[in-house]
Protein backbone atom coordinates (compact mmCIF):
# COMPACT_ATOMS: atom_id res chain seq x y z
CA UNK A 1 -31.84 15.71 21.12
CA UNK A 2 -31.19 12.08 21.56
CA UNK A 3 -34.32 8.96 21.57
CA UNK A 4 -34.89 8.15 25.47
CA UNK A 5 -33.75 4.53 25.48
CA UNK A 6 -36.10 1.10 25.23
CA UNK A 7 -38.71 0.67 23.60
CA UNK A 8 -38.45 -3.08 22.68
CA UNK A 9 -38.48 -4.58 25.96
CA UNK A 10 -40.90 -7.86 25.36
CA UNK A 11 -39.67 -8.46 21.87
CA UNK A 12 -37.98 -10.91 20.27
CA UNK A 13 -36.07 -10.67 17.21
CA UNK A 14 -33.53 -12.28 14.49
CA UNK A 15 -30.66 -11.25 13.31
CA UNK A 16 -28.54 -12.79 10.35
CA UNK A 17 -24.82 -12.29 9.55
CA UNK A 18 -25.06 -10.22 13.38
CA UNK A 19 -21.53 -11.36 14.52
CA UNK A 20 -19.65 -8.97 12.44
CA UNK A 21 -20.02 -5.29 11.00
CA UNK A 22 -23.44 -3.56 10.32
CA UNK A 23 -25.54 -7.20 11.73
CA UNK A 24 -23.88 -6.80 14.88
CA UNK A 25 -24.69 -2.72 15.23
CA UNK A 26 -28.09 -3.52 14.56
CA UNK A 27 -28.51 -6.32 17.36
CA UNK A 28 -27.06 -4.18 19.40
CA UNK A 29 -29.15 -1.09 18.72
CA UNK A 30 -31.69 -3.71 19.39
CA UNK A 31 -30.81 -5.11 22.32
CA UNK A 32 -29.74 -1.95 23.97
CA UNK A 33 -33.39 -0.72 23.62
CA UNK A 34 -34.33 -3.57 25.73
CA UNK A 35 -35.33 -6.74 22.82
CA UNK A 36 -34.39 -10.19 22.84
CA UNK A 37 -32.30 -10.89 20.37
CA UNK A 38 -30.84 -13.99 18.57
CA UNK A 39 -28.07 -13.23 16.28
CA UNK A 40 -26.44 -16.57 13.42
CA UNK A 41 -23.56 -16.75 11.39
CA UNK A 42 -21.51 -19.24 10.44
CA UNK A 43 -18.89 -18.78 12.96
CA UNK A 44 -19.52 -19.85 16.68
CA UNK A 45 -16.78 -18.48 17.90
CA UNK A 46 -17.61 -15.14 16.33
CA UNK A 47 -20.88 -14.96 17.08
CA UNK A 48 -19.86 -15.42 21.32
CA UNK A 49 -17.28 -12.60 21.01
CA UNK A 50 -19.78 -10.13 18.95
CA UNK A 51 -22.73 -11.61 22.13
CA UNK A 52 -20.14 -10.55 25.06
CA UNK A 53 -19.82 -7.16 23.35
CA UNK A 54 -23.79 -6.66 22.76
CA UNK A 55 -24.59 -7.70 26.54
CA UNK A 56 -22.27 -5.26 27.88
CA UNK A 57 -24.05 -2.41 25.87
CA UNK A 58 -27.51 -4.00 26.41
CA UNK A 59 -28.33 -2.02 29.74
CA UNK A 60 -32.39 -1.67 29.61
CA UNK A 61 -33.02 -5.10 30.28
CA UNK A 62 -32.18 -6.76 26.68
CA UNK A 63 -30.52 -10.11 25.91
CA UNK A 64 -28.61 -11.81 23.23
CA UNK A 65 -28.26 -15.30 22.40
CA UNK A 66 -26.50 -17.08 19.64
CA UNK A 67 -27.12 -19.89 16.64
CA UNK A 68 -25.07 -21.16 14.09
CA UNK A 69 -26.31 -21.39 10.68
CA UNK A 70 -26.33 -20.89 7.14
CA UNK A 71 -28.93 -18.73 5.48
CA UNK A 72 -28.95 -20.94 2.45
CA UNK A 73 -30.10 -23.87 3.57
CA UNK A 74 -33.72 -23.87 4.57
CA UNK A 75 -33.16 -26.52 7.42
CA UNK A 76 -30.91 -24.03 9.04
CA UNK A 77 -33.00 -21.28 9.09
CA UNK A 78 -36.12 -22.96 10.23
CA UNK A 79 -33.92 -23.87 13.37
CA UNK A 80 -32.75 -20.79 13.62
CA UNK A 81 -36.05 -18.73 13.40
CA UNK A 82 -37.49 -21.57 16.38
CA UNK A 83 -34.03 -20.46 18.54
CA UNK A 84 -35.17 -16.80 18.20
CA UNK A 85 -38.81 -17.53 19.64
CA UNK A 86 -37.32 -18.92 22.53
CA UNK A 87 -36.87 -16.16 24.76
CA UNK A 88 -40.76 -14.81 24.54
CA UNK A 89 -42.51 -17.90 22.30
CA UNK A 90 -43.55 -15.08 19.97
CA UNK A 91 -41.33 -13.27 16.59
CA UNK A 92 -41.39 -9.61 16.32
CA UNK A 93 -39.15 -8.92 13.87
CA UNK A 94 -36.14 -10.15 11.62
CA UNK A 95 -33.01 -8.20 10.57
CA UNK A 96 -31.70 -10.09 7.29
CA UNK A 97 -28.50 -8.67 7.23
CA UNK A 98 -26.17 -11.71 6.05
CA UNK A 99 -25.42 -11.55 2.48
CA UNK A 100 -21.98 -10.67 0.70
CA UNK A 101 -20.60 -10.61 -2.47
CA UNK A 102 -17.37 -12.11 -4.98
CA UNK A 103 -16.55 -12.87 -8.59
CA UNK A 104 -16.03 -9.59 -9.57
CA UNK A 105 -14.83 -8.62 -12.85
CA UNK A 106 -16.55 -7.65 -16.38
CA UNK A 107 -19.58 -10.16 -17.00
CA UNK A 108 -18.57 -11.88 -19.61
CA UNK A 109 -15.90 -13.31 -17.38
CA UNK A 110 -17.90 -14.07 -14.58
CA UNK A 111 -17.37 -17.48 -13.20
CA UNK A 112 -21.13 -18.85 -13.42
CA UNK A 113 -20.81 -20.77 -10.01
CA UNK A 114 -19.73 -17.83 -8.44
CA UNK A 115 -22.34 -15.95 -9.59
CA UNK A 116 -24.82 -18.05 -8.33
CA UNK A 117 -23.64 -18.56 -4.98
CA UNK A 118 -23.75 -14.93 -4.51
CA UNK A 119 -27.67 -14.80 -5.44
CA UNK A 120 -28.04 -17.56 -3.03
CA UNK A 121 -26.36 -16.21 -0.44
CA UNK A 122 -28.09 -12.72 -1.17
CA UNK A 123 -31.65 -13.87 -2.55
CA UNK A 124 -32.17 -17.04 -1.32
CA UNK A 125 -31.04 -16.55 1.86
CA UNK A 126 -33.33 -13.36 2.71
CA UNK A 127 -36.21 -15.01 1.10
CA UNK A 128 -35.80 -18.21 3.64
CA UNK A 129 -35.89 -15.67 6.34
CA UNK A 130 -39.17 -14.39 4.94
CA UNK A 131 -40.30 -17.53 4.26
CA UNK A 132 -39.71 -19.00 7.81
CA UNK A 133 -40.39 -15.40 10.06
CA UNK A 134 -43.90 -14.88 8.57
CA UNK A 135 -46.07 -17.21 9.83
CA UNK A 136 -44.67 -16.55 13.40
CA UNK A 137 -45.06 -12.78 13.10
CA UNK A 138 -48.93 -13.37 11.58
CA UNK A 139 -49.40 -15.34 15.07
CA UNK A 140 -47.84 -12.46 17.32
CA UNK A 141 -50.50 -10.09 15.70
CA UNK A 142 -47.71 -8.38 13.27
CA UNK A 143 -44.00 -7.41 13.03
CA UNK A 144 -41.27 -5.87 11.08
CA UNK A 145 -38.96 -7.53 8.54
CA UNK A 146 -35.63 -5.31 6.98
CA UNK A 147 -33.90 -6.60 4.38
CA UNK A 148 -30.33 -5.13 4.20
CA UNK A 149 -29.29 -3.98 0.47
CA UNK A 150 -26.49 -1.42 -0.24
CA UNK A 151 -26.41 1.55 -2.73
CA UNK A 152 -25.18 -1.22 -5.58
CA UNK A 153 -28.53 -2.40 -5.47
CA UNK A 154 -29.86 0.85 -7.17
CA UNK A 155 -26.76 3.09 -8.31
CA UNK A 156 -24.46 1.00 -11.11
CA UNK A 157 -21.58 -0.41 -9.61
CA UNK A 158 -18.84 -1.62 -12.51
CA UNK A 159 -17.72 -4.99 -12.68
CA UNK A 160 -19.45 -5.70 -8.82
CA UNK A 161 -21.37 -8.50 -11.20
CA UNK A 162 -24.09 -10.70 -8.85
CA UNK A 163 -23.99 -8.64 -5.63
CA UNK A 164 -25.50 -5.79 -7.58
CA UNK A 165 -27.87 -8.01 -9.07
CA UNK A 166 -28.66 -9.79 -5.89
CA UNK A 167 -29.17 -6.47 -3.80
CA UNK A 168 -31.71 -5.07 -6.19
CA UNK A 169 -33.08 -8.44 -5.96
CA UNK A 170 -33.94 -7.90 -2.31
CA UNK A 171 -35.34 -4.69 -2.67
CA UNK A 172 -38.14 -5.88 -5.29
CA UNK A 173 -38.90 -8.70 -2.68
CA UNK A 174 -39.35 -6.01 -0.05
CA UNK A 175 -41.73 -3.88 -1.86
CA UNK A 176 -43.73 -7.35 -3.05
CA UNK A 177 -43.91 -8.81 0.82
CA UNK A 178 -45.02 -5.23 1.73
CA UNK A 179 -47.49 -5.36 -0.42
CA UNK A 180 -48.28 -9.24 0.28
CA UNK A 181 -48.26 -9.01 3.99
CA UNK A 182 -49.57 -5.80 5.04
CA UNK A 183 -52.78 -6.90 5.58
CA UNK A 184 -51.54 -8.83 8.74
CA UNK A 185 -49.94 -6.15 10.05
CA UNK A 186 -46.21 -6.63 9.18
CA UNK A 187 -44.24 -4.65 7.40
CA UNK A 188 -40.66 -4.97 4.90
CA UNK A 189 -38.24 -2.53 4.15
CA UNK A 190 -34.63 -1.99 3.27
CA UNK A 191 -31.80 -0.46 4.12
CA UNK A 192 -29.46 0.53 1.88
CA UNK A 193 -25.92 1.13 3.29
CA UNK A 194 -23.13 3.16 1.11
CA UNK A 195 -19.21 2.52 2.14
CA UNK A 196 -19.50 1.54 5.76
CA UNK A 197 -16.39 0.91 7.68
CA UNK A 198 -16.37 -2.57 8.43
CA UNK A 199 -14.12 -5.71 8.21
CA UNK A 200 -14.83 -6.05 4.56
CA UNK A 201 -14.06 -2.86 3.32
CA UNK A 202 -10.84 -3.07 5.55
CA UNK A 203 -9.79 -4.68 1.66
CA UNK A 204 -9.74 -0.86 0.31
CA UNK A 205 -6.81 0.46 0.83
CA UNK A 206 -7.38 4.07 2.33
CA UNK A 207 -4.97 5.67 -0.27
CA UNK A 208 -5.73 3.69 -3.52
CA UNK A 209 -7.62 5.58 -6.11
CA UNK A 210 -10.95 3.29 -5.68
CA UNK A 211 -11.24 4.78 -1.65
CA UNK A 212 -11.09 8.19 -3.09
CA UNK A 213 -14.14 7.67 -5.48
CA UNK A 214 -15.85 6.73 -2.71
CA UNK A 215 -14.74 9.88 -0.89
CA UNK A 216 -15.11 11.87 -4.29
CA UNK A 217 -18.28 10.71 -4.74
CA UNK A 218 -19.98 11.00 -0.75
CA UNK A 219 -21.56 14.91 -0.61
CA UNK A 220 -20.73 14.04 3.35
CA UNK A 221 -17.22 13.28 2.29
CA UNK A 222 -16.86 10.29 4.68
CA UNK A 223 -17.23 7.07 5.60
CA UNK A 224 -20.27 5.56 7.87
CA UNK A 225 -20.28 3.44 10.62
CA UNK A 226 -22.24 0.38 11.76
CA UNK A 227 -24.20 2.23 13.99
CA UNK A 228 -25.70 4.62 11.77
CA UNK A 229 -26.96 1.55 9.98
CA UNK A 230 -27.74 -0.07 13.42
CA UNK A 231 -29.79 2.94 14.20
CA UNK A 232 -32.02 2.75 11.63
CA UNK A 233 -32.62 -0.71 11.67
CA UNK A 234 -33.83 -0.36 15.64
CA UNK A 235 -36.61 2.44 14.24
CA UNK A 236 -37.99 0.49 11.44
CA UNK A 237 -38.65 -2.61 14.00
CA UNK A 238 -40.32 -0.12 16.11
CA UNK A 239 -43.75 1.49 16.69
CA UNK A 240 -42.29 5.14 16.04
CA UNK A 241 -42.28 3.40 12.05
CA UNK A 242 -45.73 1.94 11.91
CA UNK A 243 -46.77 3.76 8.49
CA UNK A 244 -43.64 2.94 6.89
CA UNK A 245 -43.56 0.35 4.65
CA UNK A 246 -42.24 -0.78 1.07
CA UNK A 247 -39.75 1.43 1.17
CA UNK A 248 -35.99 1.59 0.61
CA UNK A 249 -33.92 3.71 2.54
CA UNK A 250 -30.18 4.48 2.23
CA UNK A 251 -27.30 5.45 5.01
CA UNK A 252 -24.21 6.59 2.59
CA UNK A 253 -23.93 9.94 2.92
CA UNK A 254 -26.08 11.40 0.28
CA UNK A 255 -23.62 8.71 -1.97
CA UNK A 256 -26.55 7.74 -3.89
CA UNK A 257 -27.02 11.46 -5.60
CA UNK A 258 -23.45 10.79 -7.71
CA UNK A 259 -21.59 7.51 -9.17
CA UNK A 260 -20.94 4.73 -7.89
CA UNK A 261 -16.99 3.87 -6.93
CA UNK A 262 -14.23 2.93 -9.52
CA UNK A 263 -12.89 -0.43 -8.95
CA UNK A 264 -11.11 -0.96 -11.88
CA UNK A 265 -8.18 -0.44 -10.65
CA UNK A 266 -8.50 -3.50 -8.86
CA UNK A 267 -9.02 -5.59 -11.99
CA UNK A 268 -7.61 -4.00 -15.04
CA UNK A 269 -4.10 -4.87 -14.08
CA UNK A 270 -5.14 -8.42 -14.09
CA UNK A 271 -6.90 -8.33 -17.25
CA UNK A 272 -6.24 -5.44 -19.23
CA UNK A 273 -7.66 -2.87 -20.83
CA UNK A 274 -9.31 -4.26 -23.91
CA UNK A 275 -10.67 -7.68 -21.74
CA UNK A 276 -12.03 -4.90 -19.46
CA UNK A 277 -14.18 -3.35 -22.44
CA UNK A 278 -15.57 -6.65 -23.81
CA UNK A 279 -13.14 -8.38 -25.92
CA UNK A 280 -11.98 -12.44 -25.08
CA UNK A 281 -8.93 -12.45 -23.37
CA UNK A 282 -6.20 -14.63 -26.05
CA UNK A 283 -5.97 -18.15 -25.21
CA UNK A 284 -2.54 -19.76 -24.10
């Protein structure tokens, strides 16, 4: 039985990192359901090719529009958020889907910038969107805000250092602006996506022994797609999830109920076994 289409037709709605992957599956869930939507990135010329594809699909009367910026900077996504009123002068909703991660390795060799920028990019940058969305969602008599984690915010993920960190991170802010803001009538949640195939874990090689731990390790014994990410997003924006809130809810393939994937592999053969397990690597 498939969800008659629309829905959202009227509504206008934000969506960060939605050129690539999982951000653009959820604008176009969106969109296709009949919402205005305004997807940033970094990339302009990204962000056109991933609007070309979402029109096409967007056949109940939806639209998407574009905006460069950087989630980081608070300038950037206070222009951003006053793009995505634009097309109704009200702000139903916000998808904060940019975020990413780097540095990995064992933490005591983390390179300290690195692991801030990936906080920032992660923390900071959904908190801006929270910060900047709210007030205009209070004056359009509510809304819906998702905050997109991943399964290394909650099951351990070795040597993935701040994005595991920053993920949780996200989730705790979810349940607290839940809590905060449900009095006016808008509610937070998050999404938490297992191995998804998009352009970033194109970097797994399908037969290295860190794909099959995510394979081992997936009851479903499979990878996801955007759009079962996408798909969720578009209900939790919706009226058909107006008692949900504060939750946390993942799309992995019943990943959660084992381990988390082996990347060592990746990294032992660059530091070895013993820097692996704690010890200083010998100076030169």
């Amino acid at each position: 039985m498939t969800r008659p289409a629309g829905g959202l037709e009227g509504k206008a709605f934000l969506v960060t990192g939605g050129g690539t992957g999982i951000g653009a599956a959820c604008a176009s869930a969106l969109a296709a359901d009949g919402a205005a939507v305004t997807i940033c990135g970094r990339r302009s010329e990204v962000l056109d090719a991933a609007a070309e594809k979402i029109s096409v699909a967007a056949g109940c009367g939806g639209s998407v529009q574009t905006a460069v910026a950087d989630v980081t900077q608070e300038d950037s996504v206070a222009e951003v958020v006053g793009r995505a009123l634009e097309p109704t002068g009200n702000l139903d909703g916000c998808v904060a889907n940019a975020g990413g991660g780097g540095g990995m390795g064992p933490y005591h060799m983390l390179d300290t910038d690195e692991f801030l920028r990936v906080l920032q990019l992660n923390v900071l940058g959904t908190m801006l969107c929270v910060k900047h969305t709210v007030p205009h969602m209070v004056a359009s008599g509510g809304g819906s805000f998702v905050g997109m984690s991943s399964i290394a915010g909650h099951v351990t993920h070795p040597y993935f250092g701040a994005y595991c960190v920053g993920k949780a991170g996200i989730e705790e802010m979810m349940r607290n602006c839940a809590n905060e803001f449900g009095v006016s009538g808008i509610r937070f949640n998050a999404i938490r996506p297992g191995f998804i195939a998009t352009e970033i874990m194109e970097g797994v090689p399908r037969e290295s022994a860190t794909y099959a731990s995510y394979i081992d390790n997936t009851p479903m014994g499979d990878v996801g797609q955007p759009e079962d990410v996408g798909q969720l997003a578009r209900f939790l924006v919706g009226s058909d999830s107006r008692w949900i809130t504060g939750t946390c809810i993942n799309v992995d393939g019943g990943h959660h109920l084992r381990s988390g994937p082996d990347f060592a592999p990746f990294i032992e053969p660059v530091l070895g076994s013993e820097v692996m397990a704690g010890k200083q690597p010998e100076q030169e």
